[in-house]
C-alpha atoms as a PDB file:
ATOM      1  CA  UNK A   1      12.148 -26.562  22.361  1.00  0.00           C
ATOM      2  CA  UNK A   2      10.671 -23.549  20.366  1.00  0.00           C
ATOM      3  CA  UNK A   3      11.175 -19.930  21.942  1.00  0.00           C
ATOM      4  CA  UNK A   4       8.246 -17.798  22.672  1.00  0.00           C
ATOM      5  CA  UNK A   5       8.837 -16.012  20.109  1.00  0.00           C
ATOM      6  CA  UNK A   6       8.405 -18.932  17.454  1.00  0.00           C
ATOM      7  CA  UNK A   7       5.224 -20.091  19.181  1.00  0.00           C
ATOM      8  CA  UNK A   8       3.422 -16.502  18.948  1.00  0.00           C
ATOM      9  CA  UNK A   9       4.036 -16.636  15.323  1.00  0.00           C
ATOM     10  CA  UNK A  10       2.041 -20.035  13.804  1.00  0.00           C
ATOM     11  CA  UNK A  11       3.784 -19.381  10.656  1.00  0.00           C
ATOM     12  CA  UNK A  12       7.028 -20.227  12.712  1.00  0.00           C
ATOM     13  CA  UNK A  13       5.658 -23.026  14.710  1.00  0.00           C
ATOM     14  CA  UNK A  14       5.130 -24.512  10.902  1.00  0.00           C
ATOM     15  CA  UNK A  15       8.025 -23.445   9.661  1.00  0.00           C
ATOM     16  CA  UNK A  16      10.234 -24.999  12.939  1.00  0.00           C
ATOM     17  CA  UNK A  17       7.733 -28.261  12.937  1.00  0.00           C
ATOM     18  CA  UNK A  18       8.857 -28.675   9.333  1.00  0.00           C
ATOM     19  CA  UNK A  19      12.338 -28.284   9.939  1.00  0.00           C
ATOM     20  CA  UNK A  20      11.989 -31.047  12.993  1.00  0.00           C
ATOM     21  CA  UNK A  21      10.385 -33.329  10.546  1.00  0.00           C
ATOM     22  CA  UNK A  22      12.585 -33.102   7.996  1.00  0.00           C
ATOM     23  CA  UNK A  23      15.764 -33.149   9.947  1.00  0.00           C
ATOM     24  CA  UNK A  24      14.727 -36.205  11.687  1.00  0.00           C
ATOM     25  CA  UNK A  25      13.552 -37.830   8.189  1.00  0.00           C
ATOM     26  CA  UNK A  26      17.108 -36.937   6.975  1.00  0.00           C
ATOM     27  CA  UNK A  27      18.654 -38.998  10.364  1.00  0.00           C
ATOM     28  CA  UNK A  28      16.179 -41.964   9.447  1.00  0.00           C
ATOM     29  CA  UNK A  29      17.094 -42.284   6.145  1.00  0.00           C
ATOM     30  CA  UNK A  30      20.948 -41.556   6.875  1.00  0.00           C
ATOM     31  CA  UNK A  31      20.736 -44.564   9.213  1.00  0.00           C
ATOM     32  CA  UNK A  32      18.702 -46.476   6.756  1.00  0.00           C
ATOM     33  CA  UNK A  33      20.996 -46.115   4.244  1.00  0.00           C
ATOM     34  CA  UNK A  34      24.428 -47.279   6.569  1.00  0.00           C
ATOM     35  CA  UNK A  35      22.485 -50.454   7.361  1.00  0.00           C
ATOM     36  CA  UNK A  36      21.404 -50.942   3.805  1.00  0.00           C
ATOM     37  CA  UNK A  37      24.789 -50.265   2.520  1.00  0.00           C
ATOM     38  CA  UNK A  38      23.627 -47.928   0.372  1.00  0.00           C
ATOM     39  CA  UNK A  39      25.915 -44.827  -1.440  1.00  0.00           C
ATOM     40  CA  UNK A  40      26.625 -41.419  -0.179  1.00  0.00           C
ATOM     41  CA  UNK A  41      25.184 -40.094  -3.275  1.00  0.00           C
ATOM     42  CA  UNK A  42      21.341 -41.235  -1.566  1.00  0.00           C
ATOM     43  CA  UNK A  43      22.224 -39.019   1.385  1.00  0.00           C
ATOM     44  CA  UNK A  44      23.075 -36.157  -0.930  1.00  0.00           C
ATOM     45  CA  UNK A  45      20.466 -36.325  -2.735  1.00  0.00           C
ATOM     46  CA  UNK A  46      17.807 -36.601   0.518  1.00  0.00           C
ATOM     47  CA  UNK A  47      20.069 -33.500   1.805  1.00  0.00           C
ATOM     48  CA  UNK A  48      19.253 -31.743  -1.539  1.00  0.00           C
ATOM     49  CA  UNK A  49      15.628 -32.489  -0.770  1.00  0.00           C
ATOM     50  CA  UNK A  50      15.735 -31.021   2.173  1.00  0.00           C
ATOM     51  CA  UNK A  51      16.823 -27.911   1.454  1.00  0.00           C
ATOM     52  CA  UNK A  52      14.214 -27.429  -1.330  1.00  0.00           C
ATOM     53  CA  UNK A  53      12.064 -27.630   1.328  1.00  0.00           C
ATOM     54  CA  UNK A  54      13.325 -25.369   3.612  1.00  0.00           C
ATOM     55  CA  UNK A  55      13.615 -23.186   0.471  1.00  0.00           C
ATOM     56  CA  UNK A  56      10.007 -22.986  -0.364  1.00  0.00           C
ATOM     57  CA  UNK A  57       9.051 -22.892   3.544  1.00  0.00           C
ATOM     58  CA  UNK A  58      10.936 -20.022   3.204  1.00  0.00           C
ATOM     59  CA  UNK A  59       9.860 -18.040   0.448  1.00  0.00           C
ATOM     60  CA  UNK A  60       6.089 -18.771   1.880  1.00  0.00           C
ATOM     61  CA  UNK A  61       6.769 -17.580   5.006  1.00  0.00           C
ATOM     62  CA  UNK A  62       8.273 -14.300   3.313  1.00  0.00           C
ATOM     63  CA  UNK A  63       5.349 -14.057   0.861  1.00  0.00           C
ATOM     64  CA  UNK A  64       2.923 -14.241   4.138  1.00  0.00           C
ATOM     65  CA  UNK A  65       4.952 -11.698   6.250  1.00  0.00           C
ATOM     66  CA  UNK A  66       5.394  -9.661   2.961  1.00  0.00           C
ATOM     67  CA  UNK A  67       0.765  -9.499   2.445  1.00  0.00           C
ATOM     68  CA  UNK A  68       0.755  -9.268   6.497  1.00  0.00           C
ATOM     69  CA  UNK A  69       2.783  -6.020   6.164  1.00  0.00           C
ATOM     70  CA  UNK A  70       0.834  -4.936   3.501  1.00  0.00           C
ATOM     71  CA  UNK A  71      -2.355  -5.328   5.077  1.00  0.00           C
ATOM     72  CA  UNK A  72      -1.076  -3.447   8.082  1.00  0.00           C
ATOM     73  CA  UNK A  73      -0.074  -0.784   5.954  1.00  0.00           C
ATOM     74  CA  UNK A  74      -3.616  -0.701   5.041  1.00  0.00           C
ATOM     75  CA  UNK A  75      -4.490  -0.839   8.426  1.00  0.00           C
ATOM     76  CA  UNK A  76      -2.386   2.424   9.078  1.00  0.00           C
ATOM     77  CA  UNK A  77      -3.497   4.676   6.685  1.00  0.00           C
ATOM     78  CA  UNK A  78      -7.348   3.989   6.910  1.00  0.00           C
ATOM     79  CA  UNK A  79      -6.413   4.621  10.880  1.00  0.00           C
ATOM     80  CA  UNK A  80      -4.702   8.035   9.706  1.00  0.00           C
ATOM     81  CA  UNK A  81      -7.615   8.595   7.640  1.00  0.00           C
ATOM     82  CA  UNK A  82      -9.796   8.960  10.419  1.00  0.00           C
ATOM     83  CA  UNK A  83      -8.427  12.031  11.642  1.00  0.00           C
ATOM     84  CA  UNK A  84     -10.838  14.643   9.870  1.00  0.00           C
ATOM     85  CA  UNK A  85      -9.617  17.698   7.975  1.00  0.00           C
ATOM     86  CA  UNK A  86     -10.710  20.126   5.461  1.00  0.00           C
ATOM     87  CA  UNK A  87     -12.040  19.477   2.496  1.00  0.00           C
ATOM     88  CA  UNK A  88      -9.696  20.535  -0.367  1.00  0.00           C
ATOM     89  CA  UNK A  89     -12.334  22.496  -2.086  1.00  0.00           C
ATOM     90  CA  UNK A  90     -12.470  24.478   0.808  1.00  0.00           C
ATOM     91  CA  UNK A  91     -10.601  27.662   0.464  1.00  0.00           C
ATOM     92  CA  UNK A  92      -8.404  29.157   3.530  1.00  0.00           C
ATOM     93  CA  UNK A  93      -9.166  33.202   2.263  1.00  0.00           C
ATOM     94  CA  UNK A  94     -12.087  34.699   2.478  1.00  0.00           C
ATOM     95  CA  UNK A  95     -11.347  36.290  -0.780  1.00  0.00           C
ATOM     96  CA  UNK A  96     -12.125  32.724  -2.821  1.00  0.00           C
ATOM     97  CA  UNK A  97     -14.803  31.888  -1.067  1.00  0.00           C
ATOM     98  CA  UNK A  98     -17.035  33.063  -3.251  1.00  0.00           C
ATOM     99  CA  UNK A  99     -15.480  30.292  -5.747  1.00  0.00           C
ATOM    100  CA  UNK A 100     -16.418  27.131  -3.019  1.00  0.00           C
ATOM    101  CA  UNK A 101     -19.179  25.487  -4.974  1.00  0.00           C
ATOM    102  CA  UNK A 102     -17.634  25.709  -8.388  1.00  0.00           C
ATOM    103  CA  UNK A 103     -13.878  24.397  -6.701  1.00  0.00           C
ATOM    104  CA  UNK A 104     -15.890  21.592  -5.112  1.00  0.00           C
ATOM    105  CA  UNK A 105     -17.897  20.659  -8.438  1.00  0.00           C
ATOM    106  CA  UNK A 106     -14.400  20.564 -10.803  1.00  0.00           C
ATOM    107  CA  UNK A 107     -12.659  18.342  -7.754  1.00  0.00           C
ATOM    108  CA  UNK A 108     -15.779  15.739  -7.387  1.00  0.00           C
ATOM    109  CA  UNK A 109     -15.066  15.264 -11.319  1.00  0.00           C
ATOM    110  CA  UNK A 110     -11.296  13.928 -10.523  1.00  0.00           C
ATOM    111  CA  UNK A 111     -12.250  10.389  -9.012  1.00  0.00           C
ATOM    112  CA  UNK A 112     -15.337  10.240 -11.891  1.00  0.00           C
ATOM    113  CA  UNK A 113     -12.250  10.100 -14.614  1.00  0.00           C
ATOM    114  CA  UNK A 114      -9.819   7.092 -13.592  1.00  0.00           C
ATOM    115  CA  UNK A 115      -7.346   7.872 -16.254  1.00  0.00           C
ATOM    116  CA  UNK A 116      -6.185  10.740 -13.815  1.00  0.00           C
ATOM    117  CA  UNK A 117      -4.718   8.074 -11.580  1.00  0.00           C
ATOM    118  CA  UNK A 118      -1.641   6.232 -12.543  1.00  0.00           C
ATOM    119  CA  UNK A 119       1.778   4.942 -11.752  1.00  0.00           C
ATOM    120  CA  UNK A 120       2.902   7.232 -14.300  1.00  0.00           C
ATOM    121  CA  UNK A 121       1.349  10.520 -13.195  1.00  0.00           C
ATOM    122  CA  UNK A 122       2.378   9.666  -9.670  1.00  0.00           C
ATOM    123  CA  UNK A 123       5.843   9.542 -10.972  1.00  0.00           C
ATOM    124  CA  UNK A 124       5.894  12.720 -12.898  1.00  0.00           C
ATOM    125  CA  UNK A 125       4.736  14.727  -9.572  1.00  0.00           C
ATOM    126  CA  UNK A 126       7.365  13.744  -7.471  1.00  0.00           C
ATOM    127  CA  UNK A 127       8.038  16.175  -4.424  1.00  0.00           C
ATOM    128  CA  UNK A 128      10.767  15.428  -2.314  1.00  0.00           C
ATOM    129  CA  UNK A 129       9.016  14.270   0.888  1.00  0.00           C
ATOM    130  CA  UNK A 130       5.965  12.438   0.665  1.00  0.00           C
ATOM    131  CA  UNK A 131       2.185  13.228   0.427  1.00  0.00           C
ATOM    132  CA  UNK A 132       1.085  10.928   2.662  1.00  0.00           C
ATOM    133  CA  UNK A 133       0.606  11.175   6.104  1.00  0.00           C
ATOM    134  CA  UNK A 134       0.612  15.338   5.742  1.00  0.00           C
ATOM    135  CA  UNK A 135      -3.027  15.216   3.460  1.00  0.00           C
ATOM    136  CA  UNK A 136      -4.672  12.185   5.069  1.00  0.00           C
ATOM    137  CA  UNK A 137      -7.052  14.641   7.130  1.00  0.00           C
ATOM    138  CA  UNK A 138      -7.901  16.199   3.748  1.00  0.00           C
ATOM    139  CA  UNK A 139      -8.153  12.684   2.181  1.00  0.00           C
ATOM    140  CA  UNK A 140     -10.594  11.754   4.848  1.00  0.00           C
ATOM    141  CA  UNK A 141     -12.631  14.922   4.893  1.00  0.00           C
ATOM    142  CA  UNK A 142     -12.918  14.523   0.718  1.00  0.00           C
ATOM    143  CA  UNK A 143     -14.019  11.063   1.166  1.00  0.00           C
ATOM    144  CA  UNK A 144     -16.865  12.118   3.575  1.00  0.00           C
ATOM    145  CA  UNK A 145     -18.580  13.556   0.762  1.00  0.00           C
ATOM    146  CA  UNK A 146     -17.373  12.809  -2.498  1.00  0.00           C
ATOM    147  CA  UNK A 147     -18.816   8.143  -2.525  1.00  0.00           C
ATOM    148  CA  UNK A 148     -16.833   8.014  -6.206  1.00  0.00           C
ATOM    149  CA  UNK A 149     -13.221   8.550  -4.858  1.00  0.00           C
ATOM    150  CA  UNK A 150     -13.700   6.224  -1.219  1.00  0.00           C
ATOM    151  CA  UNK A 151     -14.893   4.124  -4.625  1.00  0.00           C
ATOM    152  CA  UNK A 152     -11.705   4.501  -6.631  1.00  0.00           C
ATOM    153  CA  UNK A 153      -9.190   4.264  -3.649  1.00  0.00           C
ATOM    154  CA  UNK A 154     -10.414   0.946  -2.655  1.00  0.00           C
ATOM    155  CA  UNK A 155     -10.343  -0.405  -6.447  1.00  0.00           C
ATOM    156  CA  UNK A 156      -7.253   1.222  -7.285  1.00  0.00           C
ATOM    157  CA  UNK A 157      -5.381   0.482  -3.829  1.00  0.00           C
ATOM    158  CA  UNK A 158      -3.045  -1.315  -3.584  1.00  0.00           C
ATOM    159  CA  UNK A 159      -3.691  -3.659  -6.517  1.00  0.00           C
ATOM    160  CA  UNK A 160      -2.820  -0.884  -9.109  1.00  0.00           C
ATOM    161  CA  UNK A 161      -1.440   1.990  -6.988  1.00  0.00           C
ATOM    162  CA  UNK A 162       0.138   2.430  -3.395  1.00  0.00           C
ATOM    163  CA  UNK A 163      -1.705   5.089  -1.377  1.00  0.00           C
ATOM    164  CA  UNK A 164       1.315   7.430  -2.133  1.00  0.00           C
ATOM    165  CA  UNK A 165       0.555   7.197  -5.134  1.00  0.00           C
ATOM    166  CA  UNK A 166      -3.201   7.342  -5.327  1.00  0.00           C
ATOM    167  CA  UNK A 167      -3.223  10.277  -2.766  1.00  0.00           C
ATOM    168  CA  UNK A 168      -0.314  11.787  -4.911  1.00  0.00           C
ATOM    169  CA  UNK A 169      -2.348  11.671  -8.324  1.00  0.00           C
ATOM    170  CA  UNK A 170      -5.417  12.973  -6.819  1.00  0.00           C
ATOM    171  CA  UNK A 171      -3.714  16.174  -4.467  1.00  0.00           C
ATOM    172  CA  UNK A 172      -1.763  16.920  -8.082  1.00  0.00           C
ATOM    173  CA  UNK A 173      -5.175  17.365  -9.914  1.00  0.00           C
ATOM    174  CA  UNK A 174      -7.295  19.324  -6.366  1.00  0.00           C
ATOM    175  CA  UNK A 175      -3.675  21.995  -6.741  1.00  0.00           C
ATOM    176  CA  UNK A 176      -4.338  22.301 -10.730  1.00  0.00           C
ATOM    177  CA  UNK A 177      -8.172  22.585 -10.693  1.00  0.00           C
ATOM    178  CA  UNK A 178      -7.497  25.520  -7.955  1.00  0.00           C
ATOM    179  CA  UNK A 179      -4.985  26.732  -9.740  1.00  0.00           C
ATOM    180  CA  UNK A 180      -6.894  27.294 -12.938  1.00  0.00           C
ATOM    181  CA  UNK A 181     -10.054  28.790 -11.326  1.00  0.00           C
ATOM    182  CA  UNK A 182      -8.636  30.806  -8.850  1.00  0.00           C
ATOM    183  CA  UNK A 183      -6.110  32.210 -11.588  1.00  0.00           C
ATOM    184  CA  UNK A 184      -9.263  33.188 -13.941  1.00  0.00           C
ATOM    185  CA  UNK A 185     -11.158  34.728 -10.920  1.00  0.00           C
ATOM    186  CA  UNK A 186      -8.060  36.878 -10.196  1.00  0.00           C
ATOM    187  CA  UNK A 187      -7.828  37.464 -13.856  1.00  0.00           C
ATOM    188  CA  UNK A 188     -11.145  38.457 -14.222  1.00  0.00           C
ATOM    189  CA  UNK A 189     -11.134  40.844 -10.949  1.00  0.00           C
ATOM    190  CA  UNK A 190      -8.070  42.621 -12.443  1.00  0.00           C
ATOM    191  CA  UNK A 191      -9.508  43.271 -15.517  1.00  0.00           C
ATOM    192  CA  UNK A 192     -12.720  44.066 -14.465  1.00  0.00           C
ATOM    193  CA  UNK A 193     -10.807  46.865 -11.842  1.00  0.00           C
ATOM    194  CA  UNK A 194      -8.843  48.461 -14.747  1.00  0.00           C
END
């Protein structure tokens, strides 16, 4: 009989109900054969069968637990996602402040170009831990008011990019579009105090 733990999963109960059916085809036709005489090589070659079968039970089976996980990946990080953050065009110091609207104008332009989001660029910003979980609250708080990247995300994830990689892409152009304005505002405060 099947343990509990086949019968929660119906891809088991398949998978074990095929095995059943095929073992007990093999002992028909192995008994078939004796009385008919026939070779060895006809068992072999039902045996052969057999396992093909189990093969390709098999690699469905893995190809269903391997979209399953996949999904529930999915599942994890639009759960993680729904812990709100700040914005990343918000600024921490009171001192860039003044530079809010502009920051938040050059970041809502990111998901409107989708040539800034590759497997490529992903790879070239490596850090050594990830992105992902740390920026999800930022990820979500973005999404709550910039439609084009929630947009993006769901046409780029996962069929082209993994969320590591999407989120990784799209923190890597927020840190250089801050980095560019809030170097010419500091630029331009220095050299209008000299």
């Amino acid at each position: 009989p099947p343990s509990s733990a086949i019968t929660a999963d119906p891809i088991a109960v398949s998978a074990a109900s095929a095995v059943a059916l095929i073992a007990t085809s093999y002992e028909m036709a192995e008994e078939a054969a004796q009385e008919a005489g026939a070779p060895a090589r006809l068992s072999t070659l039902f045996i052969s069968g057999a396992n093909h079968a189990l093969d390709s039970l098999r690699n469905v089976r893995a190809g269903m637990e391997e979209a399953a996980a996949r999904e529930s990946a999915r599942a994890n990080a639009d759960a993680q996602l729904c812990e709100l953050g700040q914005p990343p065009w918000q600024t921490l110091s009171e001192q860039f402040s003044i530079l809010e609207p502009e920051l938040k104008r050059r970041i809502l332009l990111i998901a409107q170009n989708e040539a800034l989001f590759s497997k490529e660029i992903a790879r070239q910003r490596l850090r050594p831990a990830n992105v992902v979980p740390g920026c999800l609250p930022a990820a979500r708080a973005a999404m709550e008011d910039d439609g084009a990247l929630v947009e993006l995300r769901y046409r780029l994830v996962p069929q082209r990019l993994t969320e590591e990689e999407f989120w990784r892409c799209y923190f890597w152009h927020v840190a250089n579009t801050k980095i560019e304005l809030c170097n010419d505002f500091v630029t331009a405060n220095r050299a209008r105090q000299l």
